[in-house]
Protein backbone atom coordinates (compact mmCIF):
# COMPACT_ATOMS: atom_id res chain seq x y z
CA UNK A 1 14.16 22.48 31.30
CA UNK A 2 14.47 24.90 27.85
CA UNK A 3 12.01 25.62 25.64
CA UNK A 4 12.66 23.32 23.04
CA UNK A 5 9.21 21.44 23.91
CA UNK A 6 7.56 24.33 23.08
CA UNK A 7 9.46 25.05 19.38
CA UNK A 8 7.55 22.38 17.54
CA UNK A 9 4.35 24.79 18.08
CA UNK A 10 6.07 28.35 18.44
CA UNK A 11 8.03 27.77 15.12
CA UNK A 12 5.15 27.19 12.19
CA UNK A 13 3.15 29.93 14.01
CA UNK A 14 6.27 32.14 13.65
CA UNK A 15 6.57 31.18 10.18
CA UNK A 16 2.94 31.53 9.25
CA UNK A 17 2.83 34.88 10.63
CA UNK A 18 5.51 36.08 8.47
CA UNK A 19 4.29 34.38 5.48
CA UNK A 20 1.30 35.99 5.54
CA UNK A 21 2.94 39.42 6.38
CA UNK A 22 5.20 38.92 3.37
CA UNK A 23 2.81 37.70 0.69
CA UNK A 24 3.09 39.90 -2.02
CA UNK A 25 6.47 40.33 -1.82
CA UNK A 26 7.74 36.55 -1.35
CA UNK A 27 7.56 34.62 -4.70
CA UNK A 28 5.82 30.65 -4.87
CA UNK A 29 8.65 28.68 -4.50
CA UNK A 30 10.82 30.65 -1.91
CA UNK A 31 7.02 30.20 -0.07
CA UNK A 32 7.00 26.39 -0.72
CA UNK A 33 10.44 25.90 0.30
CA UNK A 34 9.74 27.89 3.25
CA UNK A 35 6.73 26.08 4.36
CA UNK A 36 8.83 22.44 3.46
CA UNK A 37 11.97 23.52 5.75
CA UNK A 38 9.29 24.57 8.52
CA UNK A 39 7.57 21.34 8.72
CA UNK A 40 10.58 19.46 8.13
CA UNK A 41 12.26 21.31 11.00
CA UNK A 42 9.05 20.40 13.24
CA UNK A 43 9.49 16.60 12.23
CA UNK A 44 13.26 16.55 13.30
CA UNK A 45 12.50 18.17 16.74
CA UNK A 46 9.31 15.71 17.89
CA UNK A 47 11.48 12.80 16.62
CA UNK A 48 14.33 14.03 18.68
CA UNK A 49 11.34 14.64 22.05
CA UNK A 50 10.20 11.36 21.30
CA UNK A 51 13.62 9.91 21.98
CA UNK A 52 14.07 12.06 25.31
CA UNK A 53 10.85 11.47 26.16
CA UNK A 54 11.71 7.72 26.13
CA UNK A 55 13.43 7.98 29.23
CA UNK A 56 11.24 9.92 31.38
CA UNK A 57 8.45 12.19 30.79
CA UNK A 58 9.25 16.08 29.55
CA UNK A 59 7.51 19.05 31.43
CA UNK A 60 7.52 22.89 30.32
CA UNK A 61 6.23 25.16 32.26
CA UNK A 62 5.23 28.11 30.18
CA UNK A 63 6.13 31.38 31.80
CA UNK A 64 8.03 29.45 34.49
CA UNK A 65 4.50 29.44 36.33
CA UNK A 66 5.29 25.97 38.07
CA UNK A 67 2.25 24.41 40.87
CA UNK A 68 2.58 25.51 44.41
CA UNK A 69 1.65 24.84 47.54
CA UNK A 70 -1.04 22.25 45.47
CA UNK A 71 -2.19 24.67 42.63
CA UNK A 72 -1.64 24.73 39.42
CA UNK A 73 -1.42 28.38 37.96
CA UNK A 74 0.51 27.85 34.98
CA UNK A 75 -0.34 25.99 31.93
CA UNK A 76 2.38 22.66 30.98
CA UNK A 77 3.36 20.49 27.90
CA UNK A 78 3.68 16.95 29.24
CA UNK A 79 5.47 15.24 26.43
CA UNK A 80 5.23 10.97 26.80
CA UNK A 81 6.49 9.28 23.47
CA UNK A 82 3.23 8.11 22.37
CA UNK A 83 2.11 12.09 22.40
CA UNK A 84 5.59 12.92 20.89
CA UNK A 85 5.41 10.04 18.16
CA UNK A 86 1.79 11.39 17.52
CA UNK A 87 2.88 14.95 16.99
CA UNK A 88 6.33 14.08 14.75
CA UNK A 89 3.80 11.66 12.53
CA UNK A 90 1.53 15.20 11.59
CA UNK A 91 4.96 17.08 10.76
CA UNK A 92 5.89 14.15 8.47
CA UNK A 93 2.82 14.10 6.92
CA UNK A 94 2.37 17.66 6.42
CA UNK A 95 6.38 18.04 5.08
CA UNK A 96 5.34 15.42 2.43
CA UNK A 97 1.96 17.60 1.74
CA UNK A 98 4.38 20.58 0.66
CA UNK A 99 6.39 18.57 -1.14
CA UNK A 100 3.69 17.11 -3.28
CA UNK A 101 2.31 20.83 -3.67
CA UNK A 102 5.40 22.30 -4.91
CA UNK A 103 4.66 21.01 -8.75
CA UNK A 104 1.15 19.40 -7.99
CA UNK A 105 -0.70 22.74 -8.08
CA UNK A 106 -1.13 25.40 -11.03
CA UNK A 107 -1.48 28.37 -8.77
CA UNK A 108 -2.10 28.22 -4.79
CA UNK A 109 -1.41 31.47 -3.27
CA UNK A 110 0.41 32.16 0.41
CA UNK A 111 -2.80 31.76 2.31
CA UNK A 112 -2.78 27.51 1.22
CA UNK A 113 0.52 27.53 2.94
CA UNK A 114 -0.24 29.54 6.09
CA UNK A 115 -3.22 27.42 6.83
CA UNK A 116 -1.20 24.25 6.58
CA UNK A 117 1.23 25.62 9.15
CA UNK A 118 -1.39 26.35 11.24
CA UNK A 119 -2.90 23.18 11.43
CA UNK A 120 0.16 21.25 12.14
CA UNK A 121 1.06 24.15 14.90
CA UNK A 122 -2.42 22.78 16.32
CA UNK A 123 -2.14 18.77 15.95
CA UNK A 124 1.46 19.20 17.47
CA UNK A 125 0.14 21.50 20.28
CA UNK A 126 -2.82 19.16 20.73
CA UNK A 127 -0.75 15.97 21.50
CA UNK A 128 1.79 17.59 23.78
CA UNK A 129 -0.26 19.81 26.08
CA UNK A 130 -1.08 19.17 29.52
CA UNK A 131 -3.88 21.49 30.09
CA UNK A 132 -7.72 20.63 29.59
CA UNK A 133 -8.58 24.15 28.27
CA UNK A 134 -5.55 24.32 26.49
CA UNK A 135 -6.70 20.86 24.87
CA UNK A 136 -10.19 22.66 23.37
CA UNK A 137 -7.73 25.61 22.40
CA UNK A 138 -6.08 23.35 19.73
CA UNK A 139 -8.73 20.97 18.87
CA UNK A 140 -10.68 24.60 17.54
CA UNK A 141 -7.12 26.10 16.19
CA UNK A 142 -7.09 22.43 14.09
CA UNK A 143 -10.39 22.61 13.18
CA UNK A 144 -10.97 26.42 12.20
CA UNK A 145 -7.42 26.32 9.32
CA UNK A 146 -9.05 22.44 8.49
CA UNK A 147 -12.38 24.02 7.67
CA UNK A 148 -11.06 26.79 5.35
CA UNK A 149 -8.46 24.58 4.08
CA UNK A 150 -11.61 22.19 3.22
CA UNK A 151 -13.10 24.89 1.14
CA UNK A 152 -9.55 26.28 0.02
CA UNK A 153 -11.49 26.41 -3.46
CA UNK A 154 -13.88 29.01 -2.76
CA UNK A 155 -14.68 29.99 -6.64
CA UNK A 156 -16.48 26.06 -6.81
CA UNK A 157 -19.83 25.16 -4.51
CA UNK A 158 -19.15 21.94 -3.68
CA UNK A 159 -15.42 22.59 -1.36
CA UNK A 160 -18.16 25.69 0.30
CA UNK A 161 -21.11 22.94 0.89
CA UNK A 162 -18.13 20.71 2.17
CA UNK A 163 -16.81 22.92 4.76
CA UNK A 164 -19.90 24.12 6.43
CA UNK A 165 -20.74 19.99 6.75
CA UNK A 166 -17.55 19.89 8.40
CA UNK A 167 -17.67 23.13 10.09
CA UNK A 168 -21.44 22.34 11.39
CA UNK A 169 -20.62 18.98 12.69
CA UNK A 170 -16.91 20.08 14.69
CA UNK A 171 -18.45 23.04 16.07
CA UNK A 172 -21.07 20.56 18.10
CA UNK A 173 -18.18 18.46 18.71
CA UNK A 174 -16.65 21.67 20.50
CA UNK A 175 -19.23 22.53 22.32
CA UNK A 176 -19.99 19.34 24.23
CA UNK A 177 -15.79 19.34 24.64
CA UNK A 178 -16.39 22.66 26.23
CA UNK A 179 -19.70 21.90 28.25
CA UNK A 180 -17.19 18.56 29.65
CA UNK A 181 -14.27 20.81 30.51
CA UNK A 182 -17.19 23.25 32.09
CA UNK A 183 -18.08 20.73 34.45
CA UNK A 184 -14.59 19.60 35.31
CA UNK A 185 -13.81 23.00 36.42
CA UNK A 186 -16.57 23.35 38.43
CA UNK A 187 -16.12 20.26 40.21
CA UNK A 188 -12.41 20.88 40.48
CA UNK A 189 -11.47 24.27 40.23
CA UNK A 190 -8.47 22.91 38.07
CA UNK A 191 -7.86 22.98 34.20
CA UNK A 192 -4.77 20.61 34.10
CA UNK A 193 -5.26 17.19 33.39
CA UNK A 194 -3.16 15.57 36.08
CA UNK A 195 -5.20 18.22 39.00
CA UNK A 196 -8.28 17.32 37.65
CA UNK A 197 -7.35 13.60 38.16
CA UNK A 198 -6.07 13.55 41.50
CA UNK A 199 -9.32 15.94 42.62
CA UNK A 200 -11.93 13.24 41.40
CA UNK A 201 -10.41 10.80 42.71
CA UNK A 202 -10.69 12.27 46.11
CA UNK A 203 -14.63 12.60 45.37
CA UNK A 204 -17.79 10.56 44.37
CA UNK A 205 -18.59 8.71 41.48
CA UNK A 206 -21.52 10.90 40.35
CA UNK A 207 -23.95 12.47 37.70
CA UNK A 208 -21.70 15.02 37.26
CA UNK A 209 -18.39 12.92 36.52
CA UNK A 210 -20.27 10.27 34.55
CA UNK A 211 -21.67 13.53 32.46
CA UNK A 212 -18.41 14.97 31.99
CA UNK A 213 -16.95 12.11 30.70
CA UNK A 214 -19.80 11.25 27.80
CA UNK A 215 -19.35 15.10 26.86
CA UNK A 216 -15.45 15.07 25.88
CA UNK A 217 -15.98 11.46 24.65
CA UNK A 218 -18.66 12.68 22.36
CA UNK A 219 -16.32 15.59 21.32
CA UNK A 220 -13.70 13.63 20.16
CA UNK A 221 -15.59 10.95 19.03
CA UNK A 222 -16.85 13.56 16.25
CA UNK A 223 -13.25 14.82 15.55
CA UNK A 224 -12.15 10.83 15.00
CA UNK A 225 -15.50 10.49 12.83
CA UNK A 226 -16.60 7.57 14.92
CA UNK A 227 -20.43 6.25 13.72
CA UNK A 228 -23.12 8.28 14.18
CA UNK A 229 -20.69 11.05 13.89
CA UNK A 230 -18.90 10.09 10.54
CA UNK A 231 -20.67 11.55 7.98
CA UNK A 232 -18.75 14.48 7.55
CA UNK A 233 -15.41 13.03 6.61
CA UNK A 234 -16.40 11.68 3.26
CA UNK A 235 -17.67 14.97 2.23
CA UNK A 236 -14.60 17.07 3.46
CA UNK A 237 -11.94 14.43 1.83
CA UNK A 238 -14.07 14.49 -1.24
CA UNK A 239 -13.57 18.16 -1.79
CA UNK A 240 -10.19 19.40 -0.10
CA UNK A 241 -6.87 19.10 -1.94
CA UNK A 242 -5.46 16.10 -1.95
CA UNK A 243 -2.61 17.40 -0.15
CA UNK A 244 -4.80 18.33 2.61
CA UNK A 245 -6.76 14.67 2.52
CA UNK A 246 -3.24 12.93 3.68
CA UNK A 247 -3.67 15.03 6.85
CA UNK A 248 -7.00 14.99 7.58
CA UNK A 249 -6.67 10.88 7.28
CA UNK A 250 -3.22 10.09 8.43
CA UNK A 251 -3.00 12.14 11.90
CA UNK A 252 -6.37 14.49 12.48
CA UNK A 253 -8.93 11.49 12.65
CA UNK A 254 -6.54 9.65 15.11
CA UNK A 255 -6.00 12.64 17.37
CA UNK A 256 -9.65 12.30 18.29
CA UNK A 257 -9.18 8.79 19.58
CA UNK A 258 -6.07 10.32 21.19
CA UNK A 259 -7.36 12.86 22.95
CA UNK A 260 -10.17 10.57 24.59
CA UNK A 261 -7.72 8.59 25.73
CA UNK A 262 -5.07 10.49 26.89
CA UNK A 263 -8.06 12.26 28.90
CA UNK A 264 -9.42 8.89 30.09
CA UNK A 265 -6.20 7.58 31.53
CA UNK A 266 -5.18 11.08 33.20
CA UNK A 267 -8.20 12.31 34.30
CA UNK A 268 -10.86 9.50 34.73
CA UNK A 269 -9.64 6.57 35.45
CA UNK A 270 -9.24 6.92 38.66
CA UNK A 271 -12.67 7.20 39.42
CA UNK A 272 -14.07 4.59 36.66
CA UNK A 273 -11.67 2.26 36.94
CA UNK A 274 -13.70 0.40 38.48
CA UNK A 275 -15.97 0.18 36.15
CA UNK A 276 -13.85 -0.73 33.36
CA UNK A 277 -15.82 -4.17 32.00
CA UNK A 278 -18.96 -2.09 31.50
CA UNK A 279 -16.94 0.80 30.24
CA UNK A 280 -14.85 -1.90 27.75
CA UNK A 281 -18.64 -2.92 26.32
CA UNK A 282 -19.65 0.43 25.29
CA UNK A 283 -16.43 1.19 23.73
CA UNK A 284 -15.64 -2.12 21.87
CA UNK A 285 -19.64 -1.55 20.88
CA UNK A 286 -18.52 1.34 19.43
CA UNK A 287 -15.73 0.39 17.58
CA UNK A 288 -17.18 -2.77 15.56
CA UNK A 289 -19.96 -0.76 14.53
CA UNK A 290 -17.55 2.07 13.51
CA UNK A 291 -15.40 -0.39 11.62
CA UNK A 292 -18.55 -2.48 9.88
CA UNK A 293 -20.11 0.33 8.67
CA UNK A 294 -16.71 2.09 7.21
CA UNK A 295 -15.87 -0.72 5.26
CA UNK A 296 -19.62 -1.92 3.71
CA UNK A 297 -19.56 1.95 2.96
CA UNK A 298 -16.16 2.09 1.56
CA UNK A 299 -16.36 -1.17 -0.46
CA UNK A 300 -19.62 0.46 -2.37
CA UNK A 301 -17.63 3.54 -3.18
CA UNK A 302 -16.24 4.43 -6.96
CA UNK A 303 -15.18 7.86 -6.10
CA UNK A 304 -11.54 7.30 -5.58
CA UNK A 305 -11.48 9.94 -2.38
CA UNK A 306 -14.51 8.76 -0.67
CA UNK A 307 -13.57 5.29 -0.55
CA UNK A 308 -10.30 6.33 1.04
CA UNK A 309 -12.08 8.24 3.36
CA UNK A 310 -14.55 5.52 4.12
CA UNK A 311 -12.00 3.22 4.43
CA UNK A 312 -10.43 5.63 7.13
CA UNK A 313 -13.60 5.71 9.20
CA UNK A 314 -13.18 1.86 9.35
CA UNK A 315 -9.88 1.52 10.22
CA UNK A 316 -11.03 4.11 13.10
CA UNK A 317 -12.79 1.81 14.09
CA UNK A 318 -10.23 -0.80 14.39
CA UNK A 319 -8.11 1.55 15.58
CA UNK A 320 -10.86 2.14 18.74
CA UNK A 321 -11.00 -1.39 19.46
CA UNK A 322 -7.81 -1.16 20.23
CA UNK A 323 -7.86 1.30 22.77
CA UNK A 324 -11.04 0.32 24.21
CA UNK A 325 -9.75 -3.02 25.57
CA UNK A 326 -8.01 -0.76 27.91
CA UNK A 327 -5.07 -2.60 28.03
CA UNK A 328 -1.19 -1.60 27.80
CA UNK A 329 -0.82 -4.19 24.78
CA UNK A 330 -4.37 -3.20 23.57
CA UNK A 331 -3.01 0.31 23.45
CA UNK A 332 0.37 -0.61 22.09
CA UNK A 333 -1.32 -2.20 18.92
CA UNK A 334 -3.24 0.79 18.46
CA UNK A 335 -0.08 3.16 18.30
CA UNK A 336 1.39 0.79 15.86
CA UNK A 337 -1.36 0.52 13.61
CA UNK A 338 -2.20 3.64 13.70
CA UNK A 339 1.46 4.81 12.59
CA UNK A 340 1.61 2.51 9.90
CA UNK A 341 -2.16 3.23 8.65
CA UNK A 342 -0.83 6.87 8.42
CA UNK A 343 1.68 6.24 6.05
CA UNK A 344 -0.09 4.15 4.02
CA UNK A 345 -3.33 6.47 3.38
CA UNK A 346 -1.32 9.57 3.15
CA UNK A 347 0.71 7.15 0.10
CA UNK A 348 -2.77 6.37 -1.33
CA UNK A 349 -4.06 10.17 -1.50
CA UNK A 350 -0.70 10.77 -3.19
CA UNK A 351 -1.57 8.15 -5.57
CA UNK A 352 -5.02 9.55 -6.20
CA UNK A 353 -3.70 13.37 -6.64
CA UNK A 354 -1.23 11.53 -9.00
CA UNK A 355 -4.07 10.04 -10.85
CA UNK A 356 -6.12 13.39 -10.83
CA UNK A 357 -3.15 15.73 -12.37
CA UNK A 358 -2.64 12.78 -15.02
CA UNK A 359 -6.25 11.57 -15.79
CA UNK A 360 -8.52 14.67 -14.91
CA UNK A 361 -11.04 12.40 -12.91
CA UNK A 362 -11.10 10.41 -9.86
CA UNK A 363 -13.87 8.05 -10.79
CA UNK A 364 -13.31 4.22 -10.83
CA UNK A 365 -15.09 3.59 -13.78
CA UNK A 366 -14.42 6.33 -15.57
CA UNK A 367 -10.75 5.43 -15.03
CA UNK A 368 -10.86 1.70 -16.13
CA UNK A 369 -7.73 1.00 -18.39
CA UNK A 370 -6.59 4.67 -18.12
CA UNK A 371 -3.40 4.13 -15.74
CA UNK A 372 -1.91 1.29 -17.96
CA UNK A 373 1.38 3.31 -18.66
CA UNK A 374 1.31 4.22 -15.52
CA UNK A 375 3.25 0.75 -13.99
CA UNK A 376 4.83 2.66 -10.81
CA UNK A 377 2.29 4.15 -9.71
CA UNK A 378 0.03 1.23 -10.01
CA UNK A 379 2.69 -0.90 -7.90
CA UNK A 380 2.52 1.79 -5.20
CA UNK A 381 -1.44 1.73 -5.35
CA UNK A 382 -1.56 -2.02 -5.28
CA UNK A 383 0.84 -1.87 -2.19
CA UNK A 384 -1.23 0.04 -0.27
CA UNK A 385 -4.25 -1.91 -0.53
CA UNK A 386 -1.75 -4.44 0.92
CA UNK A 387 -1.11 -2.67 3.79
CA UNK A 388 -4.45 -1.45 4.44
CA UNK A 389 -5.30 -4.95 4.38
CA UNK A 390 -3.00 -5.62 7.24
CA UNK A 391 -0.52 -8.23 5.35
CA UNK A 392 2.89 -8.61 6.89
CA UNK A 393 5.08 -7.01 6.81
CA UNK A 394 3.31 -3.44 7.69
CA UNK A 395 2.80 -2.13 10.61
CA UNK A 396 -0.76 -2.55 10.37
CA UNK A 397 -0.18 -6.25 10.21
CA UNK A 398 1.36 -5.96 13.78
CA UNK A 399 -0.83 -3.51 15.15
CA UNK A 400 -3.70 -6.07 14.43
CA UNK A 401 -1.87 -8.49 15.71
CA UNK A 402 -1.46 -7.06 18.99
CA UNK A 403 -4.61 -5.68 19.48
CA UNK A 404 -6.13 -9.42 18.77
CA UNK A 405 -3.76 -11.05 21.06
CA UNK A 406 -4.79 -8.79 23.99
CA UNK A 407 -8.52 -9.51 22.99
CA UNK A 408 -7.95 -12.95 23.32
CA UNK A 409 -6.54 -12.55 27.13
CA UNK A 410 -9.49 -10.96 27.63
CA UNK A 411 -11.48 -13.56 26.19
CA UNK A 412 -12.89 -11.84 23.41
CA UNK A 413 -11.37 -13.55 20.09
CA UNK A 414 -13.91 -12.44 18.08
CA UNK A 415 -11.85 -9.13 17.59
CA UNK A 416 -10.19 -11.25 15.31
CA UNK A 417 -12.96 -11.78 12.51
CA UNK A 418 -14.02 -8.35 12.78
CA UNK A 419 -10.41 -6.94 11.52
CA UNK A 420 -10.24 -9.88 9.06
CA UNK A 421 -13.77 -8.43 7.86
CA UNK A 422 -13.09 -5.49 7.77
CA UNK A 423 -9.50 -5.40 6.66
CA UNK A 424 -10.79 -7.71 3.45
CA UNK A 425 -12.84 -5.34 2.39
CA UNK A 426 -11.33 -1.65 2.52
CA UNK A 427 -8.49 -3.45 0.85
CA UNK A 428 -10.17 -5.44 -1.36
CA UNK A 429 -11.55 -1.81 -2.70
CA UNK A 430 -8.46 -0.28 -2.92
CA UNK A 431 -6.86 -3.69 -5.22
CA UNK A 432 -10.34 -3.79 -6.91
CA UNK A 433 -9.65 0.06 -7.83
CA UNK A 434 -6.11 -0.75 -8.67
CA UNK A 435 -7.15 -3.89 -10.69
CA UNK A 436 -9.56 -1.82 -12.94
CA UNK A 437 -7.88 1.39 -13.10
CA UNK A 438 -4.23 0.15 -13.98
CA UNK A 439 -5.06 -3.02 -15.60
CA UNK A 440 -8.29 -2.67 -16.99
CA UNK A 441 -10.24 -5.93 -15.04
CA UNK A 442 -13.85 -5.61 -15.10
CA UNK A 443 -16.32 -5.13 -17.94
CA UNK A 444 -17.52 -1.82 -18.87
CA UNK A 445 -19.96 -0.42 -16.48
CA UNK A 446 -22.34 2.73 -16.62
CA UNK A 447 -22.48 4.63 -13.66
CA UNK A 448 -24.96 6.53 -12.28
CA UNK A 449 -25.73 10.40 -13.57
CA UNK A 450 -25.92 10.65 -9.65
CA UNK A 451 -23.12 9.22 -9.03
CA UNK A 452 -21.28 10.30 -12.10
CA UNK A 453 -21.79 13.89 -11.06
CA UNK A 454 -20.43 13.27 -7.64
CA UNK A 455 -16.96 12.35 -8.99
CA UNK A 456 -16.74 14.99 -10.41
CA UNK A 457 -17.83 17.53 -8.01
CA UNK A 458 -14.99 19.85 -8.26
CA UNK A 459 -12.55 21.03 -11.17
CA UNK A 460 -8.97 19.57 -11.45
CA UNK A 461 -6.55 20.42 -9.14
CA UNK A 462 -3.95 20.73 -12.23
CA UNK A 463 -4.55 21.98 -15.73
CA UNK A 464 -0.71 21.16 -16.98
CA UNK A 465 1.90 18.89 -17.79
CA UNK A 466 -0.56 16.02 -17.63
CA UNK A 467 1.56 14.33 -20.22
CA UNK A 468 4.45 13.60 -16.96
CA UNK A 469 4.09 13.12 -13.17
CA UNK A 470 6.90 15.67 -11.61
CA UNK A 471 9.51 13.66 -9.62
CA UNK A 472 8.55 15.47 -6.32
CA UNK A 473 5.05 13.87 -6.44
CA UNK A 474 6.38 10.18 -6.75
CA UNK A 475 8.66 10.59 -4.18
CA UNK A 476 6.84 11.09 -1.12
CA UNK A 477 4.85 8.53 -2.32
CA UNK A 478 6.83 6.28 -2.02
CA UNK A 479 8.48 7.45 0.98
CA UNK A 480 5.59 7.48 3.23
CA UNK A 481 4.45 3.69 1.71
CA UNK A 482 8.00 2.45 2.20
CA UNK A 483 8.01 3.67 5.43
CA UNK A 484 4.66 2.15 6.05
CA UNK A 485 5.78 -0.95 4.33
CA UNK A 486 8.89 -1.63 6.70
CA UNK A 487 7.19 -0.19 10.35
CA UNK A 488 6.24 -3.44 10.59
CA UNK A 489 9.67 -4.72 11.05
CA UNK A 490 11.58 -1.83 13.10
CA UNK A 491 13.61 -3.58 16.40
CA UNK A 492 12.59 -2.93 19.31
CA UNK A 493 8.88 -1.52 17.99
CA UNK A 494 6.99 -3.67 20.06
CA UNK A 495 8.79 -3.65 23.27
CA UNK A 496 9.58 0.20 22.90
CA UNK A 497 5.65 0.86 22.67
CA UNK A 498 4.25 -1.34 24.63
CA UNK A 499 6.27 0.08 27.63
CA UNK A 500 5.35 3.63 26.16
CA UNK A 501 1.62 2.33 26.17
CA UNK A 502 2.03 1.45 30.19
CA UNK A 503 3.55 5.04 31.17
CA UNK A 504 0.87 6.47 28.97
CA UNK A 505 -1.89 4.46 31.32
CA UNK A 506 0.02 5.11 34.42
């Protein structure tokens, strides 16, 4: 087929390369408008794969180096619409993070902009390829520009101490991904996904396999920030640019659930299928405690950012149940909700970034009363604590609702009081936020020096015009949560993913 598979990864590299090979002479906004076409571009393209894609799965051969005679030389994108949909959601995102930077920040110089190309180059590259090496290859591309895009701020301590916790935690992540892929090739001789698949299945359930598969689970369980591994997020979303923070949350989290499942399904489960009750405990263990913990941690937060990010570790966790009932409609409802969830936290960063260029702080209590003028933006905060709370008619209301009707086939309908749990109380935090902050509920409370000083870890992002939020910071605000708002009733959604969901398991 042509190379228009591979575009949505060849372009932003392209483009980053000759940003950074232009930036002295290329002035701030031709950069931003570059950088917004790019990613825009990228979006249109893995929208328009995720509609070929619906009718039969896309394959490019890079080089033209196609198998033969049984062996795979060459290295493949294999593009299903649930990778596709996956890939066109980080382009969104990241063409409403350049839209919110073009008047958000005071100065940001090329480098901001090359990184962010970058790391959508690598989430798009990471859902589309084929290729178990290839597979590590992105997930450290994504993680190296998220690191220095974490600590973008160099001049202040806290975005430095924030990166290396990232850095420090992702690299271990790596290197049991690589030890995994290490054994796989050793057992197989093979580095794409669909080889190594059909090779185990022609060989014994052993040490080996079982070892391989705990590795890259354990890898991109600490990319997803599943508990114990999710102690990093908070810390990187409290000190990246908000920008940044509606990536990180909306798309890079899920990939990590993504990218154990999509190697799951193609690789393993023809050898642990038949284990799949035992292998459904473990993984639905996971995901409840994953969920509890993110949202007793995010209902405790004040820090506007950390309860966000909190809030995204639980609805990780819900997101995990999901795919750990290893069902098609199990599955389905995890696409969905994860979709929707996107849209909705990116909104909420863009609300918080709104708050920061306007009030200077992003600490609850500090902020109590202090958005009362600000009646839009209040609305679109309130909303999203709707939709994280999973109330119709989101997406994440469906998602749920799939996911709990495919854990009551499977007899366990206690799925259902862990979402309403934990759905009650990330967005009861968010509303309790929105409830102080814009309307000025709650009595007067003193905080912490601790605390206090964690709020306020790092400088404003913006130093002028507080007086006015620009118009291209309200809009994809209320964009994405619109679009999050009405997932929930798209035509065809359910049918259209839950047959996506079966190809994706086949």
């Amino acid at each position: 087929m042509s190379a228009l598979p591979a575009l949505p990864v060849a372009i932003p590299l392209f483009v980053a390369a000759l940003l950074i090979g232009t930036a002295t002479i290329v002035h701030r906004r031709l950069v931003d408008a570059i950088a917004i076409l790019t990613a825009a571009s990228v979006a249109v393209l893995c929208l328009y794969l995720v509609s070929q894609a619906g009718k039969g799965p896309l394959i490019y051969w890079f080089g033209g180096w196609t198998p033969r005679q049984g062996v795979v030389p060459g290295i493949s994108f294999v593009i299903d619409p649930i990778g596709a949909s996956v890939a066109a959601l980080a382009a969104v995102l990241a063409t409403a993070a350049f839209v919110f930077s073009w008047r958000y920040f005071d100065a940001v110089g090329t480098l901001f902009h090359v990184l962010m190309l970058v790391f959508l180059a690598a989430m798009v590259g990471f859902a589309m390829t084929g290729d178990l090496f290839n597979l590590f290859v992105f997930f450290e591309l994504m993680s190296v520009s998220a690191y220095a895009l974490t600590g973008y701020k160099i001049e202040e301590s806290g975005p430095l101490q924030g990166a290396l916790n990232f850095a420090i935690t992702n690299s271990l992540g790596a290197f049991l991904l690589l030890w995994g892929i290490a054994l796989l090739y050793g057992r197989t001789g093979a580095l794409n996904l669909a080889k190594i698949g059909q090779s185990l299945v022609q060989g014994p359930i052993d040490a080996l396999v079982i070892t391989a598969f705990i590795l890259l689970a354990a890898g991109f369980f600490v990319k997803a920030a599943i508990v114990p591994f999710h102690f990093w997020l908070a810390d990187a979303h409290a000190v990246a640019p908000t920008p940044v923070c509606i990536l990180f949350s909306g798309v890079m989290v899920v990939l990590g659930i993504y990218g154990m499942a999509r190697v799951y399904w193609t690789v393993f489960v023809g050898v642990l299928g038949g284990h799949e009750p035992a292998l459904r405990v473990v993984l639905l263990s996971t995901g409840v405690l994953t969920a509890i913990v993110g949202a007793l941690m995010c209902f405790e937060q004040h820090h506007l950012k950390r309860l966000l990010a909190f809030s995204t570790v639980s609805h990780i966790g819900l997101l995990m149940i999901g795919v750990a009932l290893l069902t098609p409609h199990g599955f389905a409802g995890a696409a969905i909700y994860a979709l929707a969830h996107g849209l909705v936290k990116a909104s909420l960063f863009l609300c918080v970034g709104v708050i920061l260029h306007r009030r200077a702080t992003v600490d609850e209590l500090k902020l109590r009363g202090r958005g009362r003028n600000l009646r839009l933006l209040g609305a679109l905060f309130g909303l999203g604590g709707l939709g994280l709370a999973g109330l119709p008619p989101f997406g994440t209301f469906l998602g749920k609702a799939l996911i709990e009707a495919s854990a009551a086939e499977l007899g366990h309908s206690w799925v259902f009081v862990i979402f309403l749990l934990t759905s009650t109380l990330t967005g009861g935090a968010v509303l309790r936020a929105a409830g102080r902050i814009f309307v000025g509920w709650g009595p007067p409370e003193k905080e912490p020096p601790e605390l206090s000083s964690e709020a306020e870890e790092h400088e404003p992002e913006t130093v002028a015009e507080r007086g006015r939020t620009p118009m291209v910071m309200v809009a994809p605000t209320g964009l994405l949560l619109a679009a999050g708002f009405f997932s929930g009733a798209m035509p065809g959604l359910v049918r259209g993913t839950q047959m996506a969901a079966a190809r994706f398991q086949d």
